[in-house]
C-alpha atoms as a PDB file:
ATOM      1  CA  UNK A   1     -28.387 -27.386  19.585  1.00  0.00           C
ATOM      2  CA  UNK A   2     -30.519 -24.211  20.108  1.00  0.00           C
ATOM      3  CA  UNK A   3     -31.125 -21.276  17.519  1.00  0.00           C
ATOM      4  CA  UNK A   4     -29.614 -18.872  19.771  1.00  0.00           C
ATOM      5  CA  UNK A   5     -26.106 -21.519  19.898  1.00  0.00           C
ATOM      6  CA  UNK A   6     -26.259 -21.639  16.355  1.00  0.00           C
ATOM      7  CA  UNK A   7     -26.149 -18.266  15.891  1.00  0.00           C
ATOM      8  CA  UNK A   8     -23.151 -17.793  18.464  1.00  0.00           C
ATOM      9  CA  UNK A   9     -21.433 -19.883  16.686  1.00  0.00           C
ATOM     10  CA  UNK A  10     -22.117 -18.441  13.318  1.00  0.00           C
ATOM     11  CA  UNK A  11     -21.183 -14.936  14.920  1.00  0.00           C
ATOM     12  CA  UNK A  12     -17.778 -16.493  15.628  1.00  0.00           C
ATOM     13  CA  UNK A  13     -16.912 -18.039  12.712  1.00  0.00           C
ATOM     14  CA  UNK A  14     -17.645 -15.237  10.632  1.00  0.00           C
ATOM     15  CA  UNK A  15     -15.437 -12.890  12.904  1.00  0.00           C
ATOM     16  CA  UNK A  16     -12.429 -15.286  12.884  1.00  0.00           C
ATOM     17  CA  UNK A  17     -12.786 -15.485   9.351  1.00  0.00           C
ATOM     18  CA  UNK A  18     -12.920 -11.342   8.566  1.00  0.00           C
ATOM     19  CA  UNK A  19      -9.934 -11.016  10.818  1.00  0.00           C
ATOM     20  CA  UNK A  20      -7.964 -13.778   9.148  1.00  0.00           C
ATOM     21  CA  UNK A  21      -8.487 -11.830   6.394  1.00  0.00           C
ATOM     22  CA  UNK A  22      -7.415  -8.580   7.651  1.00  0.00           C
ATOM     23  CA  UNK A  23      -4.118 -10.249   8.720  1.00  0.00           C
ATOM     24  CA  UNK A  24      -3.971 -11.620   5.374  1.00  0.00           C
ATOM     25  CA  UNK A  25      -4.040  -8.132   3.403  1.00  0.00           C
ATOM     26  CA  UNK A  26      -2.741  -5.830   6.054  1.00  0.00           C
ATOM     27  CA  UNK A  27       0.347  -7.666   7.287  1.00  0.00           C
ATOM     28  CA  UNK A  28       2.660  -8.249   4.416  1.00  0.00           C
ATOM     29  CA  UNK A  29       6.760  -7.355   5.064  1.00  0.00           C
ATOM     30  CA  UNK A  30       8.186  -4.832   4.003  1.00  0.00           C
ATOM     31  CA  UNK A  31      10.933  -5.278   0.811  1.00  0.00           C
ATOM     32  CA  UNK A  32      13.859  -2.877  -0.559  1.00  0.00           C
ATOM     33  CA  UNK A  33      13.576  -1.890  -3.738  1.00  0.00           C
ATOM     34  CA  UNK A  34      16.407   0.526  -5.653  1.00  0.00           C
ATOM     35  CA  UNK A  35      14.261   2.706  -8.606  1.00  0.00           C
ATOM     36  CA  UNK A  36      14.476   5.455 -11.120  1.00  0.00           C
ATOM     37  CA  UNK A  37      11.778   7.871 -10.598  1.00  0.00           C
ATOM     38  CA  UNK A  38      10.261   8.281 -14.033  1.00  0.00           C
ATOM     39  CA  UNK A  39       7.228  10.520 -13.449  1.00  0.00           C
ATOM     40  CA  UNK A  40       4.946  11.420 -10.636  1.00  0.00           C
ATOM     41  CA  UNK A  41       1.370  12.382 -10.168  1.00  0.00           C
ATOM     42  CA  UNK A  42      -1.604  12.351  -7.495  1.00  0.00           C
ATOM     43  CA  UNK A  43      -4.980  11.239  -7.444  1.00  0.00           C
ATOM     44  CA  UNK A  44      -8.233  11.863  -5.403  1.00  0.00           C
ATOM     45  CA  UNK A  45      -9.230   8.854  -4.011  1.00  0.00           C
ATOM     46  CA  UNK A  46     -12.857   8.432  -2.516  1.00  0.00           C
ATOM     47  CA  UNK A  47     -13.281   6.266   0.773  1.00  0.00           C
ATOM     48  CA  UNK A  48     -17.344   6.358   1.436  1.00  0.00           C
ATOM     49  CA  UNK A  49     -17.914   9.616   2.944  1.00  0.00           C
ATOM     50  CA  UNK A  50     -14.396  11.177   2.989  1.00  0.00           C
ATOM     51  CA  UNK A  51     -11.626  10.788   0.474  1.00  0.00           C
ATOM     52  CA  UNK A  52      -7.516  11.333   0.534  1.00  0.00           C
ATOM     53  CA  UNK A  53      -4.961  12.326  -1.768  1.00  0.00           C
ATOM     54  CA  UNK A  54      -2.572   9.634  -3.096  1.00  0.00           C
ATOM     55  CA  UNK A  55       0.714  10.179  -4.604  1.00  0.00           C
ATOM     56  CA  UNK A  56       1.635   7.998  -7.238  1.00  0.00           C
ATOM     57  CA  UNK A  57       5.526   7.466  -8.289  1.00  0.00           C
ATOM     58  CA  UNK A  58       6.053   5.480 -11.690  1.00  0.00           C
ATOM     59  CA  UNK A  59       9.268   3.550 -11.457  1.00  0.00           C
ATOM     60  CA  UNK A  60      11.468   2.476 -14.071  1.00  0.00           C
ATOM     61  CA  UNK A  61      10.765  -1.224 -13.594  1.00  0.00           C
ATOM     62  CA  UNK A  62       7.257  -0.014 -14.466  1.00  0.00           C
ATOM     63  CA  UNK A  63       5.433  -0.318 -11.490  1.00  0.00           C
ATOM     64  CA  UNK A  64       3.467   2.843 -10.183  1.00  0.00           C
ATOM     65  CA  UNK A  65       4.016   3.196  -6.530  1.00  0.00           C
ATOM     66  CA  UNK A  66       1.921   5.034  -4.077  1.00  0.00           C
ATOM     67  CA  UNK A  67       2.136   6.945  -0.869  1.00  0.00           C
ATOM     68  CA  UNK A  68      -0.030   9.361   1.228  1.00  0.00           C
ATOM     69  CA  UNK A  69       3.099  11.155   2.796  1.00  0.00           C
ATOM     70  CA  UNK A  70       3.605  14.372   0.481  1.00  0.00           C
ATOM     71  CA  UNK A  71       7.250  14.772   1.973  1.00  0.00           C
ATOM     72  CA  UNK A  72       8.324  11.497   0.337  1.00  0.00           C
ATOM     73  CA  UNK A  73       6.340  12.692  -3.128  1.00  0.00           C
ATOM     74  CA  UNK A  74       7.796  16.353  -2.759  1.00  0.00           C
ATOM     75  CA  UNK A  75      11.333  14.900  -2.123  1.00  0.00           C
ATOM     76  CA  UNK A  76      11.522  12.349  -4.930  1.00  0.00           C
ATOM     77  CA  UNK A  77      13.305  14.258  -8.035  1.00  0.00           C
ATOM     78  CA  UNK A  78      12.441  12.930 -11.341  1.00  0.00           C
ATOM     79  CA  UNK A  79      15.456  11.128 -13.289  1.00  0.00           C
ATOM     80  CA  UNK A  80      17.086  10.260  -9.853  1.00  0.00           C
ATOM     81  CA  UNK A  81      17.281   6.859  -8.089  1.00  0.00           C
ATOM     82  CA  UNK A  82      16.492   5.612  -5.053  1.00  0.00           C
ATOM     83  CA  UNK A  83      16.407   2.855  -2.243  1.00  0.00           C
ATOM     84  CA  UNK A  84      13.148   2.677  -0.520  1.00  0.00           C
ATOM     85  CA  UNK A  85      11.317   0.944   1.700  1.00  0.00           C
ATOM     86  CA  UNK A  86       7.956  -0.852   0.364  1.00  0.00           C
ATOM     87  CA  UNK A  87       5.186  -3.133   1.230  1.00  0.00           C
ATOM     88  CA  UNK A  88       2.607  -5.032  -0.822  1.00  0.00           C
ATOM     89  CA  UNK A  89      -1.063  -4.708  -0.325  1.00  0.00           C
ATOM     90  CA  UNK A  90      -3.727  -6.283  -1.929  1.00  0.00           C
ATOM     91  CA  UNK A  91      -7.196  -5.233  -2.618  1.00  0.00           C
ATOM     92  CA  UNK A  92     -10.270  -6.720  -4.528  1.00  0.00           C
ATOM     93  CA  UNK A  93      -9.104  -5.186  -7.386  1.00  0.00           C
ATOM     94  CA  UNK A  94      -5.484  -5.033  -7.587  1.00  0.00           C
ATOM     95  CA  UNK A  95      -2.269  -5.249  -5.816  1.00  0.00           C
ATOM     96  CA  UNK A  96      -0.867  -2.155  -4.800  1.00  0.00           C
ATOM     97  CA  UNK A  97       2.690  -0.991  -3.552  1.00  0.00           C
ATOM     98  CA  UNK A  98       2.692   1.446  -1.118  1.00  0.00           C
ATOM     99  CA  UNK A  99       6.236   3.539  -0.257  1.00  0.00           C
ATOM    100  CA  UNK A 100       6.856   3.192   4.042  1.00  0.00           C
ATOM    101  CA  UNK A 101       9.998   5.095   3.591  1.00  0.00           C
ATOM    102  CA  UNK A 102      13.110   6.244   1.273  1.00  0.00           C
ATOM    103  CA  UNK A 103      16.327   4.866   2.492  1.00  0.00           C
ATOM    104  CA  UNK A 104      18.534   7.572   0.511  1.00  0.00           C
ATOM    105  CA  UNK A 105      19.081   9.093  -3.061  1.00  0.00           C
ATOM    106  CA  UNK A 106      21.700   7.098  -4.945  1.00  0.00           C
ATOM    107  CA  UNK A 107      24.474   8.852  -6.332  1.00  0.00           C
ATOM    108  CA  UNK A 108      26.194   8.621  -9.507  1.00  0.00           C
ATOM    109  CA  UNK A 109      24.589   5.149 -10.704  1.00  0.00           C
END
């Protein structure tokens, strides 16, 4: 086997392996959750060059959920509950739960 097969195959093996991983992190279902918004806040966060705003949305089963859509922070009334839509992602660090969408406001729970 040559240097330049050896290589190849290196090449290809570490590009099957980065998008395994990819698929791993990025492709988790989504699940419904019902909460009690508790208290919200935002945060700068830095990404290399450029950063983004994140929203963050404590629940009352005490997770802190995040979103970069400032409709579904704006909208979300403290003391009120909700059905939403969320998905799981994981990062070196942490796990993080991300809001893809509010279902509706309960009433009267």
């Amino acid at each position: 086997m040559k240097l330049d097969d050896l290589l190849i195959a290196f090449i290809i093996v570490y590009a099957l392996c980065c998008g395994a991983y990819t698929i791993h992190i990025y492709s988790n279902i989504t699940e419904e959750r019902s909460i009690v918004v508790i208290n919200k806040s935002s945060e700068i966060v830095s990404h290399g060059l450029s950063s983004a705003t994140e929203y963050l949305i404590l629940g009352d089963d005490g997770i802190v959920y995040r979103t970069r859509d400032w409709k579904i922070y704006h909208d979300m009334e403290i003391g009120k509950r909700y059905n939403i839509s969320v998905k799981q992602i994981h990062d070196f660090n942490s796990d993080y739960w991300f809001i893809d969408e509010v279902k509706s406001e309960v009433r009267n729970y």
